[in-house]
N, C-alpha and C. Protein backbone atom coordinates (compact mmCIF):
# COMPACT_ATOMS: atom_id res chain seq x y z
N UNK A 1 19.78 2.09 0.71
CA UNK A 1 19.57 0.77 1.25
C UNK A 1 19.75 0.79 2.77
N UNK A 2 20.77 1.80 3.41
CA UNK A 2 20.91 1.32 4.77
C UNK A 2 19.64 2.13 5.14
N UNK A 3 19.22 3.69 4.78
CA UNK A 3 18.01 3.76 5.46
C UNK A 3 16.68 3.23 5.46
N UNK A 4 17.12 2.14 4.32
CA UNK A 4 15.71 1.16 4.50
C UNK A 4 15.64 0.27 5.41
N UNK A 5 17.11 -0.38 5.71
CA UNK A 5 17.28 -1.54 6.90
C UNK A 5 16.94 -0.72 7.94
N UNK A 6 17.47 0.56 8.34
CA UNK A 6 17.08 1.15 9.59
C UNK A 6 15.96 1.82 9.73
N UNK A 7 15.10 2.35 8.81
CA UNK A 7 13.79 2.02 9.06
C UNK A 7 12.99 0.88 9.83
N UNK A 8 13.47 -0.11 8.58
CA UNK A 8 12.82 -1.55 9.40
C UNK A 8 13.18 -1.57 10.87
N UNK A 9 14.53 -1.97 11.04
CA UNK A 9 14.89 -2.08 12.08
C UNK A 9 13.93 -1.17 13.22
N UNK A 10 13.92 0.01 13.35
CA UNK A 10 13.34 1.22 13.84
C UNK A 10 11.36 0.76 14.04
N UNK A 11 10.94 0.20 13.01
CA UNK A 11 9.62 0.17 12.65
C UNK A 11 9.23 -1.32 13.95
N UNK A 12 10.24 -2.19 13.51
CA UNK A 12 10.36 -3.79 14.15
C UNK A 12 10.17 -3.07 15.64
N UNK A 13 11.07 -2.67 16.15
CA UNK A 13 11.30 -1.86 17.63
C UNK A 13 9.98 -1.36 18.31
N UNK A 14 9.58 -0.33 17.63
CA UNK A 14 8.09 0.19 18.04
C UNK A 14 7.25 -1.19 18.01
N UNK A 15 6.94 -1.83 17.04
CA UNK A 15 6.10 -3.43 16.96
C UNK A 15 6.41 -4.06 17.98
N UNK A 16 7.94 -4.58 18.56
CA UNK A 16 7.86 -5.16 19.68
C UNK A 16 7.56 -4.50 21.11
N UNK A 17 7.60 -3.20 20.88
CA UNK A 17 6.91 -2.65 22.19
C UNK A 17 5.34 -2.75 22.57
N UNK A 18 5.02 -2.17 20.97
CA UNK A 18 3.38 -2.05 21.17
C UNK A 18 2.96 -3.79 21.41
N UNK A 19 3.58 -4.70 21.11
CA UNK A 19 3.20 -6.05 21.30
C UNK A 19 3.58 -6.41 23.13
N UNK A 20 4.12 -5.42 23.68
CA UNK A 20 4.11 -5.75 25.08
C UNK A 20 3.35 -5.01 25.68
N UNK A 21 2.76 -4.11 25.24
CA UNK A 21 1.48 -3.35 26.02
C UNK A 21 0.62 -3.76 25.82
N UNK A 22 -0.07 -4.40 24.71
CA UNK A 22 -1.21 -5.08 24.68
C UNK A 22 -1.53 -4.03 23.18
N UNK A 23 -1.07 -3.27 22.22
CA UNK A 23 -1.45 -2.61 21.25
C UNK A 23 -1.19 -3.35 19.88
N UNK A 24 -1.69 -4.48 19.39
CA UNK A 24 -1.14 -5.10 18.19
C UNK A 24 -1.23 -4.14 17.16
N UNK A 25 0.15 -3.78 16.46
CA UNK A 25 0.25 -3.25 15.01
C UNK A 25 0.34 -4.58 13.96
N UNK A 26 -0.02 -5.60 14.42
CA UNK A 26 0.27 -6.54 13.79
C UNK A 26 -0.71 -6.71 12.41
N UNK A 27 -0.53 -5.73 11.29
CA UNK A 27 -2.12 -5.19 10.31
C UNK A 27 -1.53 -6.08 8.96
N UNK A 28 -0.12 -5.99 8.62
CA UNK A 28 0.56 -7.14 7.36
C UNK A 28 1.06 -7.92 8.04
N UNK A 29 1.15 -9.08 7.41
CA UNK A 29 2.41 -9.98 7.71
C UNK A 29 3.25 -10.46 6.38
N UNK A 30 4.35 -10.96 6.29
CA UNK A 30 5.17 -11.18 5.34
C UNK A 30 4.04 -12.26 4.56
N UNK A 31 3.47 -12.98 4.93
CA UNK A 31 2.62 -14.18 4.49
C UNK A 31 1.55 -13.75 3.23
N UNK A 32 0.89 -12.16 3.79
CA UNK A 32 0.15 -11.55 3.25
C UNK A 32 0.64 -11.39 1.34
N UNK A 33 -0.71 -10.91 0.68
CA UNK A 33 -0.72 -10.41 -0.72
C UNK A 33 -1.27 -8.83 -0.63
N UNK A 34 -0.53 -7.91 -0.82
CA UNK A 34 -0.97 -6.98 -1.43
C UNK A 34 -1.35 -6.64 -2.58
N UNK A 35 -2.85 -6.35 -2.63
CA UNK A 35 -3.41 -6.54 -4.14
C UNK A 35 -4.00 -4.77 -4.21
N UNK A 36 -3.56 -3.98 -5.18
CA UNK A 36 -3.43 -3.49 -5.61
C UNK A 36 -4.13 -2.73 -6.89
N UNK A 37 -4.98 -1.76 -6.49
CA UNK A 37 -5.44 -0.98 -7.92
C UNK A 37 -5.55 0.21 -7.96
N UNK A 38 -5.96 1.30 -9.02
CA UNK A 38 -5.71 2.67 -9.18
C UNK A 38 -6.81 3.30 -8.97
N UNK A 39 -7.19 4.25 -8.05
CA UNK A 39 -8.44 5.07 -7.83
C UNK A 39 -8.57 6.02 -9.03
N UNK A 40 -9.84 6.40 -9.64
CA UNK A 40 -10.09 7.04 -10.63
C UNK A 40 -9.21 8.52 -10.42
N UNK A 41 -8.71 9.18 -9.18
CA UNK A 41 -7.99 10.09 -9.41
C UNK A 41 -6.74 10.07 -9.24
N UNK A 42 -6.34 8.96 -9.37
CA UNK A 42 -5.03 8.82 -9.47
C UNK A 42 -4.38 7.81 -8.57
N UNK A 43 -4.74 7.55 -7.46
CA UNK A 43 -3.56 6.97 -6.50
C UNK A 43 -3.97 5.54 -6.66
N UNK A 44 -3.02 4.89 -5.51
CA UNK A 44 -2.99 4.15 -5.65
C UNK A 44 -3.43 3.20 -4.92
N UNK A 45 -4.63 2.12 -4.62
CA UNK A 45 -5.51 1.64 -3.14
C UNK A 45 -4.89 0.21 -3.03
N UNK A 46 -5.30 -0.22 -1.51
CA UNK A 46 -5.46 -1.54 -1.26
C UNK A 46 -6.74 -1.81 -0.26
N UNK A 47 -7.08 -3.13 -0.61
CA UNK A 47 -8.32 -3.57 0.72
C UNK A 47 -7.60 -4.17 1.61
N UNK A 48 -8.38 -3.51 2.73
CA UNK A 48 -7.56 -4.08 4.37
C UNK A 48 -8.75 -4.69 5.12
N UNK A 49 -8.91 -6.29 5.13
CA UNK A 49 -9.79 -6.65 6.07
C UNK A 49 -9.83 -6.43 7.27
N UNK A 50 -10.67 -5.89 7.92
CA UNK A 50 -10.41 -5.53 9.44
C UNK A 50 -10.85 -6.99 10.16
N UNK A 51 -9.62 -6.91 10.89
CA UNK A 51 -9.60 -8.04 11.59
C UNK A 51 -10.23 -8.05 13.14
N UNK A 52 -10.09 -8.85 13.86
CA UNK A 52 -10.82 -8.72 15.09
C UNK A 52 -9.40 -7.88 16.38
N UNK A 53 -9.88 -7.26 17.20
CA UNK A 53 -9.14 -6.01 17.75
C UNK A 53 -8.21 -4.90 17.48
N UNK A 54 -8.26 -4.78 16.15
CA UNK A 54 -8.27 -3.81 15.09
C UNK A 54 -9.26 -2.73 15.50
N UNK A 55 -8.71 -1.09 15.77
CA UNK A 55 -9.29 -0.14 15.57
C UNK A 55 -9.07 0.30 14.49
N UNK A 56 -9.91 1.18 14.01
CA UNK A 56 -9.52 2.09 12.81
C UNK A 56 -8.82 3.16 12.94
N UNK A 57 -8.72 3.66 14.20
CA UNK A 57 -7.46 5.10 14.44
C UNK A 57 -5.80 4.30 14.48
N UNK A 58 -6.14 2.48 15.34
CA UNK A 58 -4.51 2.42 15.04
C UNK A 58 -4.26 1.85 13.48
N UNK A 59 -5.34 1.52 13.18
CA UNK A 59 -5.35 0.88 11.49
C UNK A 59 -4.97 1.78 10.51
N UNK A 60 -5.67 3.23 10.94
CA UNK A 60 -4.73 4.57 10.10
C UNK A 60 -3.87 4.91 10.20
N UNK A 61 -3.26 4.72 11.25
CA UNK A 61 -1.94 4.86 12.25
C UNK A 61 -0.76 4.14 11.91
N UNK A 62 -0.70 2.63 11.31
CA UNK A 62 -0.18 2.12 10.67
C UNK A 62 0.05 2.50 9.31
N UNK A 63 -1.31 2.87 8.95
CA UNK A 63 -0.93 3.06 7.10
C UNK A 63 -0.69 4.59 6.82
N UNK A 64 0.07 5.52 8.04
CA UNK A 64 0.06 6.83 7.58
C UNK A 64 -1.04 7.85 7.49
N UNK A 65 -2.23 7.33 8.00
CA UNK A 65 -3.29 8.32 7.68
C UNK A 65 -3.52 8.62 8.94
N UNK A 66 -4.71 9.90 8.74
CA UNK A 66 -5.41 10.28 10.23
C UNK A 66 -6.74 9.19 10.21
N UNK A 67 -7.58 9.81 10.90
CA UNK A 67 -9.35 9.05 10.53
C UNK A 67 -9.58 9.70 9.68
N UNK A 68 -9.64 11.11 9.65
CA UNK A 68 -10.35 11.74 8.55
C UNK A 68 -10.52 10.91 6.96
N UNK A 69 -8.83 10.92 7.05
CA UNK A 69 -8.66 10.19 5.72
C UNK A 69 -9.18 8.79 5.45
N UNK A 70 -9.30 8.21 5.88
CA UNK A 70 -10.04 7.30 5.89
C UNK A 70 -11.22 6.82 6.17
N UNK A 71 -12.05 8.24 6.33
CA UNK A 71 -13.53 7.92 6.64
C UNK A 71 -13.60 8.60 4.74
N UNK A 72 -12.69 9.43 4.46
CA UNK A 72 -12.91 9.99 3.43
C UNK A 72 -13.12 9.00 1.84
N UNK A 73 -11.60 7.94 2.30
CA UNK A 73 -11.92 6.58 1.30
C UNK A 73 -12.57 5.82 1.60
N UNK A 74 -13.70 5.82 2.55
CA UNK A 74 -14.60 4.40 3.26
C UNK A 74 -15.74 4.98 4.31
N UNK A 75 -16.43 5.73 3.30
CA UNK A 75 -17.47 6.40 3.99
C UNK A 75 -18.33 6.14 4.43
N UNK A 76 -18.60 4.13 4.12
CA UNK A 76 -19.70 2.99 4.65
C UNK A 76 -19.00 3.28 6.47
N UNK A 77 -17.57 3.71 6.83
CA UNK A 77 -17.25 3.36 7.87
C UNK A 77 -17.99 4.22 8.73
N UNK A 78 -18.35 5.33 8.40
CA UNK A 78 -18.60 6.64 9.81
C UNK A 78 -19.42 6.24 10.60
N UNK A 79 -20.87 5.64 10.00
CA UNK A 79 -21.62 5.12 10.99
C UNK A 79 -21.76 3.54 11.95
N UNK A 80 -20.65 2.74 11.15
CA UNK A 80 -20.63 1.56 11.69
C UNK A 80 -19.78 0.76 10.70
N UNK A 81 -18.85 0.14 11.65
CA UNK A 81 -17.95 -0.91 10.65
C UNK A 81 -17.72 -2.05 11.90
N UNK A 82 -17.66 -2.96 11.21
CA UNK A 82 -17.22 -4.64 12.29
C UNK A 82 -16.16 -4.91 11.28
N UNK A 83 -15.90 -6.48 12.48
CA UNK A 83 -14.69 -7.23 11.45
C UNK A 83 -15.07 -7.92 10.41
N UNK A 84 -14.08 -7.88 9.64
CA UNK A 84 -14.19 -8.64 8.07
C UNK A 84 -15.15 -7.73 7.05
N UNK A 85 -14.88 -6.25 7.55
CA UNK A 85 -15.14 -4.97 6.72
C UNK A 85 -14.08 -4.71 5.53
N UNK A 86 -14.12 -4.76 4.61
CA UNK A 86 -12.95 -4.56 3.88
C UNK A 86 -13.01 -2.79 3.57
N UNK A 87 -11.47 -1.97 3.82
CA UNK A 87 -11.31 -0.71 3.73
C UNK A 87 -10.62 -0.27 2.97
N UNK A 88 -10.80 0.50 1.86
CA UNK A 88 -9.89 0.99 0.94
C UNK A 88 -8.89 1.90 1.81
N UNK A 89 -7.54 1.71 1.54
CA UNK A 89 -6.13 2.23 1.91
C UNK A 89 -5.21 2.78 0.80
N UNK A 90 -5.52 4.03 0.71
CA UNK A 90 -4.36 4.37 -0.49
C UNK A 90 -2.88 4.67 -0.13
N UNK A 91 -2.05 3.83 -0.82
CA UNK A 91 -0.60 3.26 -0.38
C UNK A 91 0.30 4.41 -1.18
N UNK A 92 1.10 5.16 -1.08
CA UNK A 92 2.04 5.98 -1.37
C UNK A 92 3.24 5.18 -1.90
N UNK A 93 3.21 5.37 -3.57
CA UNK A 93 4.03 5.01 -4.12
C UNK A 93 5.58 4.31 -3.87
N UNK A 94 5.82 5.24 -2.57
CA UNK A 94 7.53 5.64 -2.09
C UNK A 94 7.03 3.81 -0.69
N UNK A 95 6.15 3.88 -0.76
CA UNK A 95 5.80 2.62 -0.15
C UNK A 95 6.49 1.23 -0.37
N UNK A 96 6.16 1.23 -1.70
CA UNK A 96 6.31 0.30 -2.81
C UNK A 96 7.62 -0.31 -2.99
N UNK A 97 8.91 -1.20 -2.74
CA UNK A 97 9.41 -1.52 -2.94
C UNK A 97 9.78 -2.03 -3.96
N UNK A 98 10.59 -1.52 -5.33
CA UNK A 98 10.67 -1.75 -6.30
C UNK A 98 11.11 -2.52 -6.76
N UNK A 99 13.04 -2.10 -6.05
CA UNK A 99 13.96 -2.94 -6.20
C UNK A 99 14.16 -4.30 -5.14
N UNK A 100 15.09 -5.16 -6.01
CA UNK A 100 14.71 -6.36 -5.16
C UNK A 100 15.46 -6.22 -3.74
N UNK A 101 14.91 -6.12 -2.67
CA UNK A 101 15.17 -6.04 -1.46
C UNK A 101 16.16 -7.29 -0.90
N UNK A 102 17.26 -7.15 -0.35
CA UNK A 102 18.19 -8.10 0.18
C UNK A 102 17.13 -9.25 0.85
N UNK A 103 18.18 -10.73 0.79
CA UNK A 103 17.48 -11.60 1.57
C UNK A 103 17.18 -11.75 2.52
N UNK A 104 17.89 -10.44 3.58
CA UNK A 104 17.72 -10.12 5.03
C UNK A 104 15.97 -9.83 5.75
N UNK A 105 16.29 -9.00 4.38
CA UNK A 105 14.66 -8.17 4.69
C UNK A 105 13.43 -8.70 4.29
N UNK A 106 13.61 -10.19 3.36
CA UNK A 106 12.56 -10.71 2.79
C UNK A 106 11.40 -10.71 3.93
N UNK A 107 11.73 -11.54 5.58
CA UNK A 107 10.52 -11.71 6.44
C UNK A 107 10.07 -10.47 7.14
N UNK A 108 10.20 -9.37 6.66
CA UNK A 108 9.70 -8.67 7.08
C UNK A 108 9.09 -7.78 5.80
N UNK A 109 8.84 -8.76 4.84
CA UNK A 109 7.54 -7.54 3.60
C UNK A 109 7.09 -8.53 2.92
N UNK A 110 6.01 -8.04 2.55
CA UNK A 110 4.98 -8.52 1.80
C UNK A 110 4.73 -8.19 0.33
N UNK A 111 4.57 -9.45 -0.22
CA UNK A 111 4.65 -9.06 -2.02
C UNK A 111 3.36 -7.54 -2.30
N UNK A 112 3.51 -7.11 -3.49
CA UNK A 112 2.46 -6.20 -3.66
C UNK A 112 2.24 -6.49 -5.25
N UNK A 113 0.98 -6.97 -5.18
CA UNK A 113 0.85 -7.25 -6.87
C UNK A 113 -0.19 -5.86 -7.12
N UNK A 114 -0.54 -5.69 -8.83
CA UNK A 114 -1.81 -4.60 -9.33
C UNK A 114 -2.41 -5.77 -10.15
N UNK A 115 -3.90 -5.23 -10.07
CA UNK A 115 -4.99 -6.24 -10.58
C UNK A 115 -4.97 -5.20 -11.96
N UNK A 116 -5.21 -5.94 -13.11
CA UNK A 116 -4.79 -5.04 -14.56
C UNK A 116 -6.46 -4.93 -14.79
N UNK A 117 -6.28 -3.95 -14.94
CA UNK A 117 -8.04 -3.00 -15.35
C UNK A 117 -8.12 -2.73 -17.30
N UNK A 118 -9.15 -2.73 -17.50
CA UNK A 118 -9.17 -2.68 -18.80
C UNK A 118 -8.92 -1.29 -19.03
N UNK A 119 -8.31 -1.26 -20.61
CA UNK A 119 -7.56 0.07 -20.66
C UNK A 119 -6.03 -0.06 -20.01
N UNK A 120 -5.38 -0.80 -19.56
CA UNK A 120 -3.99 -0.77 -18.94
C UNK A 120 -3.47 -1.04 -19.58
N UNK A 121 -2.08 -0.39 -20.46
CA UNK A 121 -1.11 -0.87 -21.26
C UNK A 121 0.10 -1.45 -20.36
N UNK A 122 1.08 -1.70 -20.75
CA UNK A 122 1.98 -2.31 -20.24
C UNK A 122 2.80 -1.27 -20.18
N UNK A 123 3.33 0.10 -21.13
CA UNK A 123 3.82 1.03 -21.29
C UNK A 123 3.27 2.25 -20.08
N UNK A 124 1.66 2.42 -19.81
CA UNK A 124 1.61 3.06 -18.60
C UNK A 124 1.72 2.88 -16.88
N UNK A 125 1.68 0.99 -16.93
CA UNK A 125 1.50 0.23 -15.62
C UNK A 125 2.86 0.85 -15.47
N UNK A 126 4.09 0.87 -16.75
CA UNK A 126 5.67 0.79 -16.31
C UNK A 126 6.28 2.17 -16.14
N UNK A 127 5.83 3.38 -16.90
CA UNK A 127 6.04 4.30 -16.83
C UNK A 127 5.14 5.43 -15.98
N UNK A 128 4.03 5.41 -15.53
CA UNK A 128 3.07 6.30 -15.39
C UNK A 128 2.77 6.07 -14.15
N UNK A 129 2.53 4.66 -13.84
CA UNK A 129 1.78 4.20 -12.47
C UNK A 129 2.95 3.59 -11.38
N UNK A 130 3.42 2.85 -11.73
CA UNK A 130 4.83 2.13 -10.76
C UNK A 130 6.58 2.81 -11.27
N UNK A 131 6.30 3.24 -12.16
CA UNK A 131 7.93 3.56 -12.38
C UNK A 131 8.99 2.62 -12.44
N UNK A 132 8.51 1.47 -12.96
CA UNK A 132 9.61 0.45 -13.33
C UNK A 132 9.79 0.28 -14.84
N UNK A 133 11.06 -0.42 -14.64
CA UNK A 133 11.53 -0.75 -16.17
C UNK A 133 10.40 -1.80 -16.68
N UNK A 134 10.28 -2.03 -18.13
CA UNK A 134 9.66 -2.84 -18.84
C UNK A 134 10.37 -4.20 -18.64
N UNK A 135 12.33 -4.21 -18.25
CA UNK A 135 12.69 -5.40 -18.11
C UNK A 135 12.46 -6.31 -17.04
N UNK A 136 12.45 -5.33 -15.80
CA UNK A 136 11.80 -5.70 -14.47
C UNK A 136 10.02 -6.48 -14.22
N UNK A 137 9.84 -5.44 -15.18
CA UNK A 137 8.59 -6.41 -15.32
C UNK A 137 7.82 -7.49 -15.59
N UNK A 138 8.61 -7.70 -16.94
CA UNK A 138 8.54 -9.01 -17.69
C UNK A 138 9.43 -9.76 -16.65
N UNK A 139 10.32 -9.23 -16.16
CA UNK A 139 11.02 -10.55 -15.14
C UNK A 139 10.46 -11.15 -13.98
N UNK A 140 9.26 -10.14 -13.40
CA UNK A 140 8.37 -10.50 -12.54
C UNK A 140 7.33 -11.09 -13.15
N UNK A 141 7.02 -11.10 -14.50
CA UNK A 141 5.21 -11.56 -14.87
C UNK A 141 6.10 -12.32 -15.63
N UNK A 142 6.16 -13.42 -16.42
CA UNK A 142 6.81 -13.90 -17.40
C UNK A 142 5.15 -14.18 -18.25
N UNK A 143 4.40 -14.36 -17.86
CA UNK A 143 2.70 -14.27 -18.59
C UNK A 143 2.97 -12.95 -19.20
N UNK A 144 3.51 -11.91 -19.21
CA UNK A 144 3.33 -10.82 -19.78
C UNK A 144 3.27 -10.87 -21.30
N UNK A 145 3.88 -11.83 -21.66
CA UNK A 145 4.40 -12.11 -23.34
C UNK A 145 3.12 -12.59 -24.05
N UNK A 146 2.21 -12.62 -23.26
CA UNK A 146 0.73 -13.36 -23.76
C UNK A 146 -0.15 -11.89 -23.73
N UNK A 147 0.57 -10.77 -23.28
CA UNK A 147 -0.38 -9.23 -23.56
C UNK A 147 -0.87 -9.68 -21.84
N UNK A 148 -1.85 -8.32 -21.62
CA UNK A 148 -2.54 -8.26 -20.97
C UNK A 148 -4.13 -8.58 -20.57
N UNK A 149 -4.39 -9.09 -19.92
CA UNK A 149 -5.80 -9.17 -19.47
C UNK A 149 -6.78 -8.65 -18.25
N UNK A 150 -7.52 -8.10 -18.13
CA UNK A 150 -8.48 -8.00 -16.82
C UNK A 150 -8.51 -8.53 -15.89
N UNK A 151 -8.11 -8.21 -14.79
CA UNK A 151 -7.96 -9.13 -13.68
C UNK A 151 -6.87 -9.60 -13.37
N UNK A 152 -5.89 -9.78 -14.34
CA UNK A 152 -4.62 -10.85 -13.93
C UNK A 152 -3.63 -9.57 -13.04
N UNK A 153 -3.30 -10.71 -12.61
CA UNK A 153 -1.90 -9.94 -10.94
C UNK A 153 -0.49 -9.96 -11.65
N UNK A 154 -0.34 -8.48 -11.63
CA UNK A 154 0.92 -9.01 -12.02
C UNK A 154 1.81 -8.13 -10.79
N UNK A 155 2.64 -8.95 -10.15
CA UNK A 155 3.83 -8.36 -9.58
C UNK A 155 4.48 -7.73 -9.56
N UNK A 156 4.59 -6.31 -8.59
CA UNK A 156 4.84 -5.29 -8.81
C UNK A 156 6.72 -5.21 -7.79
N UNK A 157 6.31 -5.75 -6.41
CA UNK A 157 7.14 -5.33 -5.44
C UNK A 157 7.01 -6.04 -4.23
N UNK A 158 7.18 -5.65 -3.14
CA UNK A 158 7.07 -5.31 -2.08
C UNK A 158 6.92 -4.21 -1.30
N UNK A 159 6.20 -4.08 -0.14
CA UNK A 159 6.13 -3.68 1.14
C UNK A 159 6.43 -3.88 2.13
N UNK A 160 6.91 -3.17 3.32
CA UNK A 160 6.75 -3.28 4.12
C UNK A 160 6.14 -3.79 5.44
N UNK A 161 6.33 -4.73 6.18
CA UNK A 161 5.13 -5.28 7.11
C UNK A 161 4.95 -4.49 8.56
N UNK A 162 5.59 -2.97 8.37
CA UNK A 162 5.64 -2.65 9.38
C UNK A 162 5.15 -1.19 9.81
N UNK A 163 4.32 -0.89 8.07
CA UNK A 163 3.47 0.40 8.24
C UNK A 163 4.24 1.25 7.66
N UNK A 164 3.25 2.03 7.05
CA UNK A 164 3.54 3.53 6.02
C UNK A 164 3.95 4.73 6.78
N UNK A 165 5.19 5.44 6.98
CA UNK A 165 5.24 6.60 7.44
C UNK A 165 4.34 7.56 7.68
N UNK A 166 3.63 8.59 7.81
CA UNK A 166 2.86 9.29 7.91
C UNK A 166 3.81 10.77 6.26
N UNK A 167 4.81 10.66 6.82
CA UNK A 167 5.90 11.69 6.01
C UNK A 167 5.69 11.04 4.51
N UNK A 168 5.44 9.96 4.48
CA UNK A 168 5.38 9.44 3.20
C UNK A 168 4.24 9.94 2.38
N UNK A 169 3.66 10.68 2.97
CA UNK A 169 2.40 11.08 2.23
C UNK A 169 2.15 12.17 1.63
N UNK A 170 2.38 12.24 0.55
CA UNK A 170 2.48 14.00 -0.40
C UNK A 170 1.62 14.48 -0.49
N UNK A 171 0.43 13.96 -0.71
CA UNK A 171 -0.80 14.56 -0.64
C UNK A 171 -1.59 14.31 0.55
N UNK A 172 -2.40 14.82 1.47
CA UNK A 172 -3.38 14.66 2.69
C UNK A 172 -4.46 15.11 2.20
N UNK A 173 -5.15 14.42 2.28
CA UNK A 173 -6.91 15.02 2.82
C UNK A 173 -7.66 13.76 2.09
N UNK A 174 -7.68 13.02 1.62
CA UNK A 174 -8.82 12.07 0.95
C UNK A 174 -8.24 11.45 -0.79
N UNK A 175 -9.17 10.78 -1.05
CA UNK A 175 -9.68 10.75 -2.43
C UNK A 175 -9.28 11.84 -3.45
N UNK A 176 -10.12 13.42 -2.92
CA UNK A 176 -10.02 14.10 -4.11
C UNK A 176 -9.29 15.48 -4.20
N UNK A 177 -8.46 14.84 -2.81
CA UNK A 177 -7.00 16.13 -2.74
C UNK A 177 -6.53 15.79 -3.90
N UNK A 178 -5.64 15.32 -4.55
CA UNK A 178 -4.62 14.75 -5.40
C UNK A 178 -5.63 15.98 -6.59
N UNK A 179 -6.28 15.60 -6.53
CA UNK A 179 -7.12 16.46 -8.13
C UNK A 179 -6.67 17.61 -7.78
N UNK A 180 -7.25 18.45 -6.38
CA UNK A 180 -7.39 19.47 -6.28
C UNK A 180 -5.56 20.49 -5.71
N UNK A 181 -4.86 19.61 -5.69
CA UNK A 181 -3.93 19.14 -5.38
C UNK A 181 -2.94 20.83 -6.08
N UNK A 182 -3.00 20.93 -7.39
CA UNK A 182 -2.65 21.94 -8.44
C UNK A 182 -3.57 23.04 -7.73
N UNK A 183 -4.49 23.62 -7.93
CA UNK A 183 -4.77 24.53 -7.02
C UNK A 183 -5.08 24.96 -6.24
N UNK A 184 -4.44 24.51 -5.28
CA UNK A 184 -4.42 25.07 -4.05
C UNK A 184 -3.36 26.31 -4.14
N UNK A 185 -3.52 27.39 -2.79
CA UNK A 185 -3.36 28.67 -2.77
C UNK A 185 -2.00 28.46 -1.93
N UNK A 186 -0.73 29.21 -2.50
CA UNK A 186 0.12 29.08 -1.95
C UNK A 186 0.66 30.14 -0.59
């Protein structure tokens, strides 16, 4: 817990600097929904509307990536992207705020819900994909008791409003590292 406050703390610091040079990291805000779904090889995405003075090197920069990686999940981008482009961002689990975060830290994160895809049990969303208890869950969805459906949000966590480590990232290179992930040459 304290190296999560001092993260923040640490993360807040850099934000108020880059906000006096003229560099807005300003990419979440606590206000925001993180919506949430699973790429066919595994991880885990979000859409990031690009907003107006938004680059995409500090937009990767925030979420832990290089460009590469992100021309790699959003390959409409290489030749041309404007604002109100929406960009797939795959979010690193360790991202994810599970447990309930003190009331200190509430204004500085943003909820993170998953959109339920057909085929989603309740047994893999809890064990396989987020790593939470089944009690945690139902305590966040109380709709859960009605089963699952397509589409519906159910509440996972929080995030951070102040950007993904770069260190946070176990796998590098795209989309279809994670597959290839097992053999690679040691």
């Amino acid at each position: 817990m304290i190296r999560l406050c001092c993260f923040v703390l640490g993360m807040l610091a850099a934000q108020a600097w880059a906000w006096g040079h003229g560099d807005s990291l300003h990419y979440l805000l606590p206000t925001d929904s993180v919506i949430t779904e699973v790429h066919p090889m595994g991880e885990l995405l979000m859409t990031h509307r690009l907003q107006p003075k938004q680059t995409l090197f500090s937009l990767a920069k925030f979420y832990g990536l290089n460009l590469q990686e992100l021309y790699a999940y959003n390959p409409q981008i290489s030749t041309h992207y404007e604002v109100g482009d929406e960009l797939r961002i795959p979010i690193p689990l360790r991202a994810v705020i599970r447990k309930t975060p003190p009331a200190q830290l509430a204004s500085e994160l943003a909820k993170v819900y998953y959109r339920v895809r057909r085929g989603d049990t309740v047994y893999g969303l809890c064990n396989r994909t987020f790593h939470l208890t089944l009690d945690t869950l139902q305590l966040r969805n109380p709709e859960l008791a009605a089963g699952l459906r397509p589409g519906q949000l159910l509440f996972i966590g929080w995030m951070s409003t102040t950007g993904i480590p770069e260190a946070w990232r176990e796998i590098r290179g795209g989309p279809y590292a994670r597959m290839n992930y097992p053999l690679r040459l040691e």
